[in-house]
PDB file of N, CA and C in Angstrom:
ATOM      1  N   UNK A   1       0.853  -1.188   0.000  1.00  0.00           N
ATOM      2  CA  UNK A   1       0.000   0.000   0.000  1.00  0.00           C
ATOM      3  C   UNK A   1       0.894   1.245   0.000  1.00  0.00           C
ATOM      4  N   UNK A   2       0.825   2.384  -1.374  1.00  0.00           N
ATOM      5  CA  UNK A   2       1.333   3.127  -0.903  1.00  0.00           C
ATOM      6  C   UNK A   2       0.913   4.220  -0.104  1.00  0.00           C
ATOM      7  N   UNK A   3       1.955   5.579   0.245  1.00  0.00           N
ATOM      8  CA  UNK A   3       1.991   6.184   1.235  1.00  0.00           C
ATOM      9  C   UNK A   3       0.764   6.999   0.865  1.00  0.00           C
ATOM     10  N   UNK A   4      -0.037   7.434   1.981  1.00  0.00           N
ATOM     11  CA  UNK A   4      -1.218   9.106   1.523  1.00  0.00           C
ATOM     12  C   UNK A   4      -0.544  10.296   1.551  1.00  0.00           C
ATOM     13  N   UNK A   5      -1.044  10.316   0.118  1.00  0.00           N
ATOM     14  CA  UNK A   5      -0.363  12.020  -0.229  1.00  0.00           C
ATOM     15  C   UNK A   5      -1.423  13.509   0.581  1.00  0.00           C
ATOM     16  N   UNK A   6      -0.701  14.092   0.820  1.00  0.00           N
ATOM     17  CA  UNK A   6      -1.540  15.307   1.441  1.00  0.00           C
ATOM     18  C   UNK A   6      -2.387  15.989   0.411  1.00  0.00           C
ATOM     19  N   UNK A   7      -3.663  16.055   0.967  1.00  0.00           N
ATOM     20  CA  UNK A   7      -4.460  16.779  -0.211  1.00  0.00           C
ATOM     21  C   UNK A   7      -4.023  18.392  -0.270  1.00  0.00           C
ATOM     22  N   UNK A   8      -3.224  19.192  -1.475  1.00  0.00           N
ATOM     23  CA  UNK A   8      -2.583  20.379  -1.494  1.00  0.00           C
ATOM     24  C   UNK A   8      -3.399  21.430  -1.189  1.00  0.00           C
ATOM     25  N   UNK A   9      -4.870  20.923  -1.482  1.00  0.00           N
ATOM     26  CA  UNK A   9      -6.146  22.292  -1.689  1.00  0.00           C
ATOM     27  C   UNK A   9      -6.270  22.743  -0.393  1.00  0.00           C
ATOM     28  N   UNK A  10      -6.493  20.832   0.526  1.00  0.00           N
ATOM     29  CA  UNK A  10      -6.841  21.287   1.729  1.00  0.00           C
ATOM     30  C   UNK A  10      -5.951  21.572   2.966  1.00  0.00           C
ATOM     31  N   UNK A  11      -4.697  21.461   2.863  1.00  0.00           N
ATOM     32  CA  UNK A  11      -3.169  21.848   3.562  1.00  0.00           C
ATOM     33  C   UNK A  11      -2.782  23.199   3.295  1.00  0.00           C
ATOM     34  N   UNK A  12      -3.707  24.081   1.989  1.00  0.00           N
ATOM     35  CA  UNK A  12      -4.172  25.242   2.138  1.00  0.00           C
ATOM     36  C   UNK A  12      -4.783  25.924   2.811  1.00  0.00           C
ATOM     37  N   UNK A  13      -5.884  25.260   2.755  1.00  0.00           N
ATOM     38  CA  UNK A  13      -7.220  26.176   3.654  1.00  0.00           C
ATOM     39  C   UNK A  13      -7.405  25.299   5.351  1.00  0.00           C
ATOM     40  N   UNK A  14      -6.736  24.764   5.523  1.00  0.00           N
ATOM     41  CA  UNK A  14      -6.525  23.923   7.378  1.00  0.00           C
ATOM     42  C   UNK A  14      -5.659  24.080   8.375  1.00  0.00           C
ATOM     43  N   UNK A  15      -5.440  24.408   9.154  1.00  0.00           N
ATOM     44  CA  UNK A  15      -4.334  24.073  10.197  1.00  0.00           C
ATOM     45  C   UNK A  15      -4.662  23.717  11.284  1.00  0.00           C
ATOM     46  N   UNK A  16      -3.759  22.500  11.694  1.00  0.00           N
ATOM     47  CA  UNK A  16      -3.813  21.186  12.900  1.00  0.00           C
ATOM     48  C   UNK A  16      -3.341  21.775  14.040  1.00  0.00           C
ATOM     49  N   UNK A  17      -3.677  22.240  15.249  1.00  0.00           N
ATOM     50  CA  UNK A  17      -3.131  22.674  16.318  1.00  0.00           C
ATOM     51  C   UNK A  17      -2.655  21.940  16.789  1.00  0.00           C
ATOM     52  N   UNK A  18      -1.643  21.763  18.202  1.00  0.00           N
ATOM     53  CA  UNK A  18      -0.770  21.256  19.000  1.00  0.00           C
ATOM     54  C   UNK A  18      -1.745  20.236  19.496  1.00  0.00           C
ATOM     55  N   UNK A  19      -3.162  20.426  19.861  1.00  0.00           N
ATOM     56  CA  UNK A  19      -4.389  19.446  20.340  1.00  0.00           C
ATOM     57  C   UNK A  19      -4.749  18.835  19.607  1.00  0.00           C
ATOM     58  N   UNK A  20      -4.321  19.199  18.665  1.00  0.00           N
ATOM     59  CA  UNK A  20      -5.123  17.869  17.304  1.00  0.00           C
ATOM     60  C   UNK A  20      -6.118  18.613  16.664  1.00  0.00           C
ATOM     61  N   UNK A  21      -6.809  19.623  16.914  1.00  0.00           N
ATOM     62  CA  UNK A  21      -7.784  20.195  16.618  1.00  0.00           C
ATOM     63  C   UNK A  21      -7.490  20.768  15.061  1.00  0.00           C
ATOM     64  N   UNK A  22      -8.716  21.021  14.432  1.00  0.00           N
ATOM     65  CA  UNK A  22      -8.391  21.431  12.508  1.00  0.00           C
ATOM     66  C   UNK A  22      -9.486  22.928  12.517  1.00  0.00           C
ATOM     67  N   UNK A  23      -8.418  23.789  12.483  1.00  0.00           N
ATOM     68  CA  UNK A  23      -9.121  24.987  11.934  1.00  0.00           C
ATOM     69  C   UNK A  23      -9.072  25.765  10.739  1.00  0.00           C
ATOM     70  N   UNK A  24     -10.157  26.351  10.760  1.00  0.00           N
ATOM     71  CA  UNK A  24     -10.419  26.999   9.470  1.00  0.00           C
ATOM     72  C   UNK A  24     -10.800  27.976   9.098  1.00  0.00           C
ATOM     73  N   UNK A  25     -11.131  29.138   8.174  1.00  0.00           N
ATOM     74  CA  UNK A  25     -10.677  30.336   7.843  1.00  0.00           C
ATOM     75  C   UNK A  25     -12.091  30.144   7.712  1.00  0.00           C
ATOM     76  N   UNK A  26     -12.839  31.767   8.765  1.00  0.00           N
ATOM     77  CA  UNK A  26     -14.782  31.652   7.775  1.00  0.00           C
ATOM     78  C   UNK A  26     -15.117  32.336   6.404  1.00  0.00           C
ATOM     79  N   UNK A  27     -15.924  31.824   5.865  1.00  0.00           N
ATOM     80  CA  UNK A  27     -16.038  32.658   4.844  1.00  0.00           C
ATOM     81  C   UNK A  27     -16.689  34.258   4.793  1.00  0.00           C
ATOM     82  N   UNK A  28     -16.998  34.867   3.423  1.00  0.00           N
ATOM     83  CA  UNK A  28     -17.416  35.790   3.156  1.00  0.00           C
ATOM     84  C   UNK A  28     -16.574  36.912   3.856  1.00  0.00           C
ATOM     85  N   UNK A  29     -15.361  37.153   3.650  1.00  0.00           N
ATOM     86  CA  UNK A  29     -14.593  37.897   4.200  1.00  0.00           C
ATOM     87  C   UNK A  29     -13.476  38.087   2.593  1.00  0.00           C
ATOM     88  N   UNK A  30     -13.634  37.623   2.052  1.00  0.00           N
ATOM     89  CA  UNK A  30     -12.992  37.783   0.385  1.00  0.00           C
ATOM     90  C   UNK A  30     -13.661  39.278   0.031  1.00  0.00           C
ATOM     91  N   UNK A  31     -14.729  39.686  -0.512  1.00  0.00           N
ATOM     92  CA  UNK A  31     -14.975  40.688  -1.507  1.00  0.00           C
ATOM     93  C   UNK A  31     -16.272  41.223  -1.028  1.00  0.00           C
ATOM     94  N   UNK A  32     -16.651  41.883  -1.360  1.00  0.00           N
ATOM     95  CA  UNK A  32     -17.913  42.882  -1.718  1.00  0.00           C
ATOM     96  C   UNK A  32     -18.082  43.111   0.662  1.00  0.00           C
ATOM     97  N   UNK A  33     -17.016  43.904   0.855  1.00  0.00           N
ATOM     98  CA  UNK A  33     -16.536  44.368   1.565  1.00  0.00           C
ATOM     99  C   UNK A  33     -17.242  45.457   3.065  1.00  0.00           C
ATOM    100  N   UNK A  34     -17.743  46.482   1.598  1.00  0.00           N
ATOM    101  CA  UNK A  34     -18.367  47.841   1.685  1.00  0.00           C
ATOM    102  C   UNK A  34     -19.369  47.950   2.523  1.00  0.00           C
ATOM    103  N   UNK A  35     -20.666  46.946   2.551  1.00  0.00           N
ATOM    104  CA  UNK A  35     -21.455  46.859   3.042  1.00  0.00           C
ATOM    105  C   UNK A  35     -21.363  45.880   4.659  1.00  0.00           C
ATOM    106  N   UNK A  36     -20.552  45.261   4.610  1.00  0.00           N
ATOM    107  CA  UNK A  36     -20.439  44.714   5.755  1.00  0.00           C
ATOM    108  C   UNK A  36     -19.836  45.615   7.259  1.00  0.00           C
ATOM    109  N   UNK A  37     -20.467  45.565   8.199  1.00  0.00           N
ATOM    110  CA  UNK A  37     -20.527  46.436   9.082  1.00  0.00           C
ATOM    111  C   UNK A  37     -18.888  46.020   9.884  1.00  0.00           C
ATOM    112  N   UNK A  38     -18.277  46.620  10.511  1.00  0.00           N
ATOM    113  CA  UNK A  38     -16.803  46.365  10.720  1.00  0.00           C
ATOM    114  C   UNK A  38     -16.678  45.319  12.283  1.00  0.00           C
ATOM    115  N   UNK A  39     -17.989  45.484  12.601  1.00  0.00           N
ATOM    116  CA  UNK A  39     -17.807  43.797  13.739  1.00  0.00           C
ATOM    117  C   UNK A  39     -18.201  42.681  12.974  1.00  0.00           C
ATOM    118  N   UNK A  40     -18.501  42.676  12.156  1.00  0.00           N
ATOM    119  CA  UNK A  40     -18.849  41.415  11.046  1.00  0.00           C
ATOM    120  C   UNK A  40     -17.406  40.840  10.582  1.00  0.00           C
ATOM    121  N   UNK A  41     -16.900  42.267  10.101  1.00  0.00           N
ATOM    122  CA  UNK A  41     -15.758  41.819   8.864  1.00  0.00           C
ATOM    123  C   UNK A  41     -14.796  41.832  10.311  1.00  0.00           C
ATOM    124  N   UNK A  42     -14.440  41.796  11.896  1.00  0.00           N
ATOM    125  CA  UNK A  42     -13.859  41.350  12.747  1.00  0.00           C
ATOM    126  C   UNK A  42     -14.158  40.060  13.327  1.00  0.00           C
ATOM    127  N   UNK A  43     -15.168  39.638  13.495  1.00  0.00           N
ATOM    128  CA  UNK A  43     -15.584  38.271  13.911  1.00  0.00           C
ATOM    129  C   UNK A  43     -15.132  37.598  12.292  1.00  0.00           C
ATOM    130  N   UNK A  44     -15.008  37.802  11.582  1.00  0.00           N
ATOM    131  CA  UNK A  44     -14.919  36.687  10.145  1.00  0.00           C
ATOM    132  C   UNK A  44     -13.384  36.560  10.218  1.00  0.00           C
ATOM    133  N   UNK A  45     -12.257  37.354  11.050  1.00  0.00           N
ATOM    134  CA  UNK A  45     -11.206  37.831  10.850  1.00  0.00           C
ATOM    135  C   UNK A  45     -10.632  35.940  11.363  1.00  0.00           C
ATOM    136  N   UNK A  46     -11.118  35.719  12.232  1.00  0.00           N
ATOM    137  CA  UNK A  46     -11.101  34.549  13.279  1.00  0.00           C
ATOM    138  C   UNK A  46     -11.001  33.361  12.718  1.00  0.00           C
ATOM    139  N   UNK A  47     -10.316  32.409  13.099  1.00  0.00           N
ATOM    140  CA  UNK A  47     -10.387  31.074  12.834  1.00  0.00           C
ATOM    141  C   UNK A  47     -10.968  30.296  13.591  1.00  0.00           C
ATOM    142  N   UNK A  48     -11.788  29.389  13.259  1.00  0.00           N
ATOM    143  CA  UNK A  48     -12.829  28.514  13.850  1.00  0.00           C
ATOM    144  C   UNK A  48     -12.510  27.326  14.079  1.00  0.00           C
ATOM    145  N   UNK A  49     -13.272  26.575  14.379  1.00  0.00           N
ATOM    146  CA  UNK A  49     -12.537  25.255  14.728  1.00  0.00           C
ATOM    147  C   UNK A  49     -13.617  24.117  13.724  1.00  0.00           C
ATOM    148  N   UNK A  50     -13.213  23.088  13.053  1.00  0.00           N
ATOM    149  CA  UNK A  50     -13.936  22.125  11.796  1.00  0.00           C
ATOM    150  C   UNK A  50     -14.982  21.582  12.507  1.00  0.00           C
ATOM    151  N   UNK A  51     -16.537  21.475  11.739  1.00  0.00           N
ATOM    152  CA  UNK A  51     -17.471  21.132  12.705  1.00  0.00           C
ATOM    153  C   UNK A  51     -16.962  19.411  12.872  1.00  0.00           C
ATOM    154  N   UNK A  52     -17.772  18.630  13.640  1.00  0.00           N
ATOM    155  CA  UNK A  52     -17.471  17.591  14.322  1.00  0.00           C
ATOM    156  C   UNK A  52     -17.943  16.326  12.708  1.00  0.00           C
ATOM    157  N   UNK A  53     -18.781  16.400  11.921  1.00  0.00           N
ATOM    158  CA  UNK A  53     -18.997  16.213  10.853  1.00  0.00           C
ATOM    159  C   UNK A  53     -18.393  15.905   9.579  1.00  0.00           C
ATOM    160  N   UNK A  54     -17.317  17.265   9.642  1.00  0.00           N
ATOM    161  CA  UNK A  54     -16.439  17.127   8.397  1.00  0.00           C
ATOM    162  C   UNK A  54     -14.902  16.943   9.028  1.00  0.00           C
ATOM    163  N   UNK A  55     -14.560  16.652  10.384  1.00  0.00           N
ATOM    164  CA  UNK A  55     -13.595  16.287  10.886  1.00  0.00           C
ATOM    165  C   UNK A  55     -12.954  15.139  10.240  1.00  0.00           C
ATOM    166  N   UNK A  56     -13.870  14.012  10.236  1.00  0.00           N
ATOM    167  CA  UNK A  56     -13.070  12.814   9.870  1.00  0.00           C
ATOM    168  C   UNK A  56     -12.483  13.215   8.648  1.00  0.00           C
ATOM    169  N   UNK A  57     -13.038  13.383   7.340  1.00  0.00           N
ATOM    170  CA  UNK A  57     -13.123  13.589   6.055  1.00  0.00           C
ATOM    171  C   UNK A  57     -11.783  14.695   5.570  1.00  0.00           C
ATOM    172  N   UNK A  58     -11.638  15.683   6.845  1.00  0.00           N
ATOM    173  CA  UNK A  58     -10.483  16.464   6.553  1.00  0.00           C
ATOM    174  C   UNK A  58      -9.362  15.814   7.171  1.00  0.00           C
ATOM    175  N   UNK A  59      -9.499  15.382   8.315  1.00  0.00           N
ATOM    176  CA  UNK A  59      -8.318  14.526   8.740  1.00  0.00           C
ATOM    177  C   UNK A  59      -7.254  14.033   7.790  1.00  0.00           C
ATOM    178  N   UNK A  60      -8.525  12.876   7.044  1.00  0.00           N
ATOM    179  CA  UNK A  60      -7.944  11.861   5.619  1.00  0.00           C
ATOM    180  C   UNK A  60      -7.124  12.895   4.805  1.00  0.00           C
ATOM    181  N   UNK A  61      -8.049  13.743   4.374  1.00  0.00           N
ATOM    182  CA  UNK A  61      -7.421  14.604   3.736  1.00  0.00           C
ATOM    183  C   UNK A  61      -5.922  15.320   3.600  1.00  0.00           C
ATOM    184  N   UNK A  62      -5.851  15.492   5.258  1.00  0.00           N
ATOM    185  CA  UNK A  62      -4.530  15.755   5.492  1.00  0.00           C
ATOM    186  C   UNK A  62      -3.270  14.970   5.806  1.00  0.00           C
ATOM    187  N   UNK A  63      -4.011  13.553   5.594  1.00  0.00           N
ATOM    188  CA  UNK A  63      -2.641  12.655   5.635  1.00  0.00           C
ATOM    189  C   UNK A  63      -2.886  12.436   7.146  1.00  0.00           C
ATOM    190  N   UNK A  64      -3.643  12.766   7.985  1.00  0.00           N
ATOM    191  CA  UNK A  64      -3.328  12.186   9.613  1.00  0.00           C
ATOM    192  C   UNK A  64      -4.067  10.612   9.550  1.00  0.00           C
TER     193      UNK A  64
END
């Protein structure tokens, strides 16, 4: 069997904390800016933690 390659897309958009934990960047913080009120576009600033759901699935993903 060979080795699992790291998925590149998602070793982009993830990072594994010291706990094991997989966080992730929220959306709608890309574009159309203007209208969003500036505690919005500060809470989006934040990294979240992967719901309990798509945990396994990113795990694989990342080769753990």
């Amino acid at each position: 069997m060979p080795k699992l390659r790291t998925h590149r897309g998602a070793a982009k958009r993830f990072k594994i904390t010291g706990g094991g934990k997989i966080l992730r960047v929220k959306a709608y913080k890309s574009h159309i800016l203007t209208k969003k009120s500036a505690k919005q576009k500060r809470r989006l600033g934040n990294y979240t933690e992967v719901s309990s759901a798509d945990y396994k699935k990113i795990k694989r993903l990342l080769g753990r």
